[in-house]
PDB file of N, CA and C in Angstrom:
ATOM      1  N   UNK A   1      84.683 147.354  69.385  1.00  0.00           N
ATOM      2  CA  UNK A   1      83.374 147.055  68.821  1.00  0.00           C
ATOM      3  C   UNK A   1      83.159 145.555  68.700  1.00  0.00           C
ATOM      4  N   UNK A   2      84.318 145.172  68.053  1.00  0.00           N
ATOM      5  CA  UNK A   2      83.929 143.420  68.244  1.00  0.00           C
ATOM      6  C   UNK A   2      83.795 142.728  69.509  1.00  0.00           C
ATOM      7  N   UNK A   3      84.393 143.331  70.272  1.00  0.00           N
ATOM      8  CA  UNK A   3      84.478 142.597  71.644  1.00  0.00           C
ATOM      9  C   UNK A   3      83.097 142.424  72.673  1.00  0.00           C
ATOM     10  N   UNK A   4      82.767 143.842  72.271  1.00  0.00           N
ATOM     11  CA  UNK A   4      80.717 144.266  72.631  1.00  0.00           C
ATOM     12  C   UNK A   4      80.158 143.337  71.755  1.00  0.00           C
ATOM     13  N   UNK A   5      80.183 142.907  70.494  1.00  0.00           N
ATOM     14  CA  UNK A   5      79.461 141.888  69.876  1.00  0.00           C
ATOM     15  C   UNK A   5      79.550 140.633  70.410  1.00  0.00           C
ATOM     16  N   UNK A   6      80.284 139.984  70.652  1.00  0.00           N
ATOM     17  CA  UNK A   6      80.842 138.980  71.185  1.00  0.00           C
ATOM     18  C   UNK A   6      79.973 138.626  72.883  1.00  0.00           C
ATOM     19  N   UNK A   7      80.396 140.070  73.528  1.00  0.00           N
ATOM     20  CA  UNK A   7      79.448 140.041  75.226  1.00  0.00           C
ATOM     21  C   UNK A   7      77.974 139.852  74.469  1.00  0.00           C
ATOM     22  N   UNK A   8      77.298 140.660  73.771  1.00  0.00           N
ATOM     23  CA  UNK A   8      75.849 140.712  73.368  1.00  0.00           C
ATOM     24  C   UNK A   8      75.206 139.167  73.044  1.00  0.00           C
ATOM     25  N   UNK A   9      76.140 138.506  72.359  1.00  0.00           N
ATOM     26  CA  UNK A   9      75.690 137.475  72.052  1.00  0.00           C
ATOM     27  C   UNK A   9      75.657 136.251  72.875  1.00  0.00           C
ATOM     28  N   UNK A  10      76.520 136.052  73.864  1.00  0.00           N
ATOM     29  CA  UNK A  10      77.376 135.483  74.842  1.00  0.00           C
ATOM     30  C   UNK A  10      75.651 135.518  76.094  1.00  0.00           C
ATOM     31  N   UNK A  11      75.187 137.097  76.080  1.00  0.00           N
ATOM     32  CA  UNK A  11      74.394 137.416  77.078  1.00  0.00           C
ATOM     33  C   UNK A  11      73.145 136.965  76.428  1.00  0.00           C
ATOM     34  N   UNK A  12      72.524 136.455  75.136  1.00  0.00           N
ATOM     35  CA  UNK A  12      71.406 136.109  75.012  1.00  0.00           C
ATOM     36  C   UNK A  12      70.311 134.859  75.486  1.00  0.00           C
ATOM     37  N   UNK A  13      69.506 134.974  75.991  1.00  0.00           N
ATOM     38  CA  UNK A  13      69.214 134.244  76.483  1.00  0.00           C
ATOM     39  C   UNK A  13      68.699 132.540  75.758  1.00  0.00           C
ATOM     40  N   UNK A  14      69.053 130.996  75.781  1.00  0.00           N
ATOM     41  CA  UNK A  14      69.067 130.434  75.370  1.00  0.00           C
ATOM     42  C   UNK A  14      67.602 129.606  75.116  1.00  0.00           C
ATOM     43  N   UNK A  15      66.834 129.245  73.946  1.00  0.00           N
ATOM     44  CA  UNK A  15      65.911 128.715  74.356  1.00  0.00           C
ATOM     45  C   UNK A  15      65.513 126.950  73.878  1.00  0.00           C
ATOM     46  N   UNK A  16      64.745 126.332  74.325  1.00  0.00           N
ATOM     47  CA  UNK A  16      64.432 124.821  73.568  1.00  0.00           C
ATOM     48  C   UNK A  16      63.557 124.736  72.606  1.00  0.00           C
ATOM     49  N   UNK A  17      62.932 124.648  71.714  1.00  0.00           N
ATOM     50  CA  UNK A  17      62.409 124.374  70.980  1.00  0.00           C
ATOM     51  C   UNK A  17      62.231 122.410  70.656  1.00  0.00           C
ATOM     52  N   UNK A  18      61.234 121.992  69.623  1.00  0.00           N
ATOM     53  CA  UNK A  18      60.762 120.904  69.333  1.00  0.00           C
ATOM     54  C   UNK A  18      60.192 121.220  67.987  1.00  0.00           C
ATOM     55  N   UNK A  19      60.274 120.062  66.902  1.00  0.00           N
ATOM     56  CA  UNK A  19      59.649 120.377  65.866  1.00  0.00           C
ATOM     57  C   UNK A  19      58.313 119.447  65.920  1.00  0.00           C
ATOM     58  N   UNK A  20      57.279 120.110  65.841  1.00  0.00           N
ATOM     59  CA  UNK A  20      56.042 119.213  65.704  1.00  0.00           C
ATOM     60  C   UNK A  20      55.790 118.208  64.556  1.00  0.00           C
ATOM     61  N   UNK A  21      56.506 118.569  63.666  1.00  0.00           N
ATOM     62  CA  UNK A  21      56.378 117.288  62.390  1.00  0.00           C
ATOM     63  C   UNK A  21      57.828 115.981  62.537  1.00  0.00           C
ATOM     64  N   UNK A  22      59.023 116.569  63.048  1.00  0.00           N
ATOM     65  CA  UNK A  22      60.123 115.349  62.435  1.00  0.00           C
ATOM     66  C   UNK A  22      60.611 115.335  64.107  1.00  0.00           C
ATOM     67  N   UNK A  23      60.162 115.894  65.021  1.00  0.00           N
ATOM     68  CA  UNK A  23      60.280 115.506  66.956  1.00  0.00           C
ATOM     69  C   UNK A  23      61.590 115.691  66.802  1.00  0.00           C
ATOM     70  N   UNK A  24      62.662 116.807  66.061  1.00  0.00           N
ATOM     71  CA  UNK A  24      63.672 117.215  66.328  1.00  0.00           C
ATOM     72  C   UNK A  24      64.120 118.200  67.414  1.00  0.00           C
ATOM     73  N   UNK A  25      64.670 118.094  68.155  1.00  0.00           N
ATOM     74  CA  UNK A  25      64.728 119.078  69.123  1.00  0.00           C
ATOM     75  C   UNK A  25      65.846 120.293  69.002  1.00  0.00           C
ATOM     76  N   UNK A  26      65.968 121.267  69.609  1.00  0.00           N
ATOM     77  CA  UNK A  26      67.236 122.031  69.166  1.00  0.00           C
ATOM     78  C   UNK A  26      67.179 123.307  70.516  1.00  0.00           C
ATOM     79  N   UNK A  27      68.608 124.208  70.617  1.00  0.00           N
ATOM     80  CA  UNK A  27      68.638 124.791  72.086  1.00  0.00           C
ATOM     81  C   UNK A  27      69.358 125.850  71.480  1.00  0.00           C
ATOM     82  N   UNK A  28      68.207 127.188  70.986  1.00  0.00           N
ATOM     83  CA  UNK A  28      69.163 128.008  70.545  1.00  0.00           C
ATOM     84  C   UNK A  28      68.774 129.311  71.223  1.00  0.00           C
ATOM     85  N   UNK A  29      70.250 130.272  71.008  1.00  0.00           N
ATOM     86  CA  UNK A  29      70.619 131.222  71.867  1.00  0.00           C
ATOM     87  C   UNK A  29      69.613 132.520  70.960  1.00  0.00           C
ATOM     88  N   UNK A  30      68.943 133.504  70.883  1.00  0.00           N
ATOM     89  CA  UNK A  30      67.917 134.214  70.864  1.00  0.00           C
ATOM     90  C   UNK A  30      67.520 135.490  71.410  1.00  0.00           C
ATOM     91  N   UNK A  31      67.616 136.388  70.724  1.00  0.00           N
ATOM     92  CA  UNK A  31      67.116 137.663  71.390  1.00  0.00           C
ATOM     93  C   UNK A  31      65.745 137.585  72.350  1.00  0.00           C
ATOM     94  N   UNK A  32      65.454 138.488  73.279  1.00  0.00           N
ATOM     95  CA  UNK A  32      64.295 138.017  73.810  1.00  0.00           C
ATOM     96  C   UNK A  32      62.926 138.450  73.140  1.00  0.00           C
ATOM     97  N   UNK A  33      62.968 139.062  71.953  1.00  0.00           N
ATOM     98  CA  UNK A  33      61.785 139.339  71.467  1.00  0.00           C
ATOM     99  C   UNK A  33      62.069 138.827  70.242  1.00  0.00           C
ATOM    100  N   UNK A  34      62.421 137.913  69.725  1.00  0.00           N
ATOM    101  CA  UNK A  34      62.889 137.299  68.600  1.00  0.00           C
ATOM    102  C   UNK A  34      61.324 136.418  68.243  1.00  0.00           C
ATOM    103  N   UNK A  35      61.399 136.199  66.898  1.00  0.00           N
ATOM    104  CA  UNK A  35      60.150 135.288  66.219  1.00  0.00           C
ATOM    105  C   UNK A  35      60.546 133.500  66.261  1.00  0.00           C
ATOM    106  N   UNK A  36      59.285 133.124  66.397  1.00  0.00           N
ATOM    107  CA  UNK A  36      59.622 131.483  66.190  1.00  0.00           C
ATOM    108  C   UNK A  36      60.274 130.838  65.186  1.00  0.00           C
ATOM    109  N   UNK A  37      61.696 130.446  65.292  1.00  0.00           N
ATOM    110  CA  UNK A  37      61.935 129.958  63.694  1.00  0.00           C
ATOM    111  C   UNK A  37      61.586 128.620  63.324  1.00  0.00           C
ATOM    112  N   UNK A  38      61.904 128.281  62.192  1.00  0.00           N
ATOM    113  CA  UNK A  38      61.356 126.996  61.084  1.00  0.00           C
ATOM    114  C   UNK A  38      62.431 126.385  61.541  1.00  0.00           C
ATOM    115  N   UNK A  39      62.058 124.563  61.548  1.00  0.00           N
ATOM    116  CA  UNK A  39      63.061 123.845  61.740  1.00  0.00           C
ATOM    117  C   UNK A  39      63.960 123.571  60.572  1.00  0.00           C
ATOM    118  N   UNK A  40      65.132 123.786  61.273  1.00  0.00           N
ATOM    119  CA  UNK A  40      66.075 123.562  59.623  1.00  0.00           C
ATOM    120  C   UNK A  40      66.379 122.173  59.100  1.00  0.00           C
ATOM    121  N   UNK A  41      65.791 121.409  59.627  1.00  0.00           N
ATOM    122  CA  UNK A  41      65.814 119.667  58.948  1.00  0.00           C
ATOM    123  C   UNK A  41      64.529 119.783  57.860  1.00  0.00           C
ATOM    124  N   UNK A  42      63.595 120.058  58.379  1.00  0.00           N
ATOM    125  CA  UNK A  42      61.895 119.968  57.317  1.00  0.00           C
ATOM    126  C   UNK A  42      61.037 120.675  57.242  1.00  0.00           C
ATOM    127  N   UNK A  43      61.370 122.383  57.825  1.00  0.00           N
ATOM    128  CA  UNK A  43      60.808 123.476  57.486  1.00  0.00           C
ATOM    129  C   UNK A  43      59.710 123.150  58.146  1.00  0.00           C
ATOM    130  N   UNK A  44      59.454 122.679  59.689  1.00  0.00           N
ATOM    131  CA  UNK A  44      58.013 122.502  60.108  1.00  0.00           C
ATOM    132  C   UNK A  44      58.196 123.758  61.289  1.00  0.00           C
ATOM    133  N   UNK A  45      56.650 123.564  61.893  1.00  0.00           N
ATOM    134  CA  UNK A  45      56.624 124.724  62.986  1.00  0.00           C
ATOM    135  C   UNK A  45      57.256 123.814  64.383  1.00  0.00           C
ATOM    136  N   UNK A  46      58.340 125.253  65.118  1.00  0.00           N
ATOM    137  CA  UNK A  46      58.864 124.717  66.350  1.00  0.00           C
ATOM    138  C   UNK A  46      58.280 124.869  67.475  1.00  0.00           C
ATOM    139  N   UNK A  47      58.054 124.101  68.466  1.00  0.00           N
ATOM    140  CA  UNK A  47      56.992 124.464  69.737  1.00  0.00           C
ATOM    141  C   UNK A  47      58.367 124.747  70.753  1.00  0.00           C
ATOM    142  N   UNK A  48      57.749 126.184  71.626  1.00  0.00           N
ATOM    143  CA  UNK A  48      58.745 125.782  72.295  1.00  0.00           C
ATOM    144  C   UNK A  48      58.335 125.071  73.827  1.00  0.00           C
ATOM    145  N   UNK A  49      59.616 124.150  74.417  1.00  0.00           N
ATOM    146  CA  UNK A  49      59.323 123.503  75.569  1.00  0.00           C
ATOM    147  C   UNK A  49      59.922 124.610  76.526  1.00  0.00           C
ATOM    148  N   UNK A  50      59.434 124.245  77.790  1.00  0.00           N
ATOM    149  CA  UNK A  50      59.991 124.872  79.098  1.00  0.00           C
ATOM    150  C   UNK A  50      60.046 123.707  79.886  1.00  0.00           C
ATOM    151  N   UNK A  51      61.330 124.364  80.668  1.00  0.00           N
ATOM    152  CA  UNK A  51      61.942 123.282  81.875  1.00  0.00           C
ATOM    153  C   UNK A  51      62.103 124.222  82.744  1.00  0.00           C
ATOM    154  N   UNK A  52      62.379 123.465  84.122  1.00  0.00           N
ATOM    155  CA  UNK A  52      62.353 123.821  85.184  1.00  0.00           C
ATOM    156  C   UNK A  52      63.800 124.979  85.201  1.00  0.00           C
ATOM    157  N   UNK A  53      64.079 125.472  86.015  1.00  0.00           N
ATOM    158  CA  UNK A  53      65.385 126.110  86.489  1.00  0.00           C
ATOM    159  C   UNK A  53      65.707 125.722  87.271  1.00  0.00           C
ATOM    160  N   UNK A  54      67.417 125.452  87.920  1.00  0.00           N
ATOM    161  CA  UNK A  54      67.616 125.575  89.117  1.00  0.00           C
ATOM    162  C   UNK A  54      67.844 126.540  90.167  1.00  0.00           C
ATOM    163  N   UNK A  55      67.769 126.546  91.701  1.00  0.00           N
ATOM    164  CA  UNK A  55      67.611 127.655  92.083  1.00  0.00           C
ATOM    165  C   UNK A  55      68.699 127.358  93.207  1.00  0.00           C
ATOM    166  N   UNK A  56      68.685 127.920  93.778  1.00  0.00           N
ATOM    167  CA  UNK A  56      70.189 127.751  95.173  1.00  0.00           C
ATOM    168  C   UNK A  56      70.042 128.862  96.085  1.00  0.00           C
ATOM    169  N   UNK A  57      69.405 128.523  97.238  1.00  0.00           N
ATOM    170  CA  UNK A  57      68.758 129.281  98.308  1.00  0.00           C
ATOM    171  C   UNK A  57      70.827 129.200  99.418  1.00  0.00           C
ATOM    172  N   UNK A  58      71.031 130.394  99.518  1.00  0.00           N
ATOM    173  CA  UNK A  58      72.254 130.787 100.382  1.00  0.00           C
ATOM    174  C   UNK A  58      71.958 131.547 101.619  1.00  0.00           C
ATOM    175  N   UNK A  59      72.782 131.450 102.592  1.00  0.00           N
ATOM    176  CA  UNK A  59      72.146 132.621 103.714  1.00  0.00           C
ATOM    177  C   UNK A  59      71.374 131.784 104.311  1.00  0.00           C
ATOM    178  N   UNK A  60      71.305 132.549 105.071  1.00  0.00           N
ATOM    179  CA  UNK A  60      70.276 132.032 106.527  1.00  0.00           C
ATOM    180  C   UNK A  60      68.771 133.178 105.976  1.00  0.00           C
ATOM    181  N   UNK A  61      68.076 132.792 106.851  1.00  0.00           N
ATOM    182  CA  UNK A  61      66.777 133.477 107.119  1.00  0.00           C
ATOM    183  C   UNK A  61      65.085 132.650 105.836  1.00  0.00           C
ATOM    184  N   UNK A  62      65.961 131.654 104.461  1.00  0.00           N
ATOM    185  CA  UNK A  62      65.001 131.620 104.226  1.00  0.00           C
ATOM    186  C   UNK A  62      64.788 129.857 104.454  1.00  0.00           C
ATOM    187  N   UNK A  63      64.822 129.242 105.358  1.00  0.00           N
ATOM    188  CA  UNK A  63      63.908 127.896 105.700  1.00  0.00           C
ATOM    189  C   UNK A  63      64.332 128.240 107.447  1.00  0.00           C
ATOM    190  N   UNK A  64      63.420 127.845 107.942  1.00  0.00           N
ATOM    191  CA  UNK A  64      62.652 127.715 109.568  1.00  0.00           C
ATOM    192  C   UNK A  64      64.301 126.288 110.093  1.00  0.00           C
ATOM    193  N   UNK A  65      64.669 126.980 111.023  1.00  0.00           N
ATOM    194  CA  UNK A  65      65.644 125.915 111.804  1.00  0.00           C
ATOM    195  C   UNK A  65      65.420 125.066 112.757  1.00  0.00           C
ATOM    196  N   UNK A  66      65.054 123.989 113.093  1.00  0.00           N
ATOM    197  CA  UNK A  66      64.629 122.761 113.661  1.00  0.00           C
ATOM    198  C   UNK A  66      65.316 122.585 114.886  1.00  0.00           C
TER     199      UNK A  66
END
């Protein structure tokens, strides 16, 4: 049972956040239907940011060969 707790949490997906009042930033791990939390420095609302991903194209067939 502990060991399934451990994978569950391990597998959540991570997110960024920003605090709109003290521009603290923070990168936390999160269920995917989870609520916005309060920043824990000054209790303001967190925005969250998005960044790009990286991606890594393998195999043949997807760019045209010259």
């Amino acid at each position: 049972m502990v060991g399934a707790l451990i994978v569950y949490k391990l597998a959540m997906p991570s997110y960024d956040y920003k605090c709109e009042f003290c521009q603290t930033q923070v990168e936390l791990a999160l269920p995917v239907d989870h609520e916005v939390p309060e920043c824990a420095g000054c209790m303001g609302k967190l925005k969250r940011l998005w960044s790009a991903v990286p991606i890594h194209f393998k195999g043949d067939g997807w760019a045209g060969k010259s």
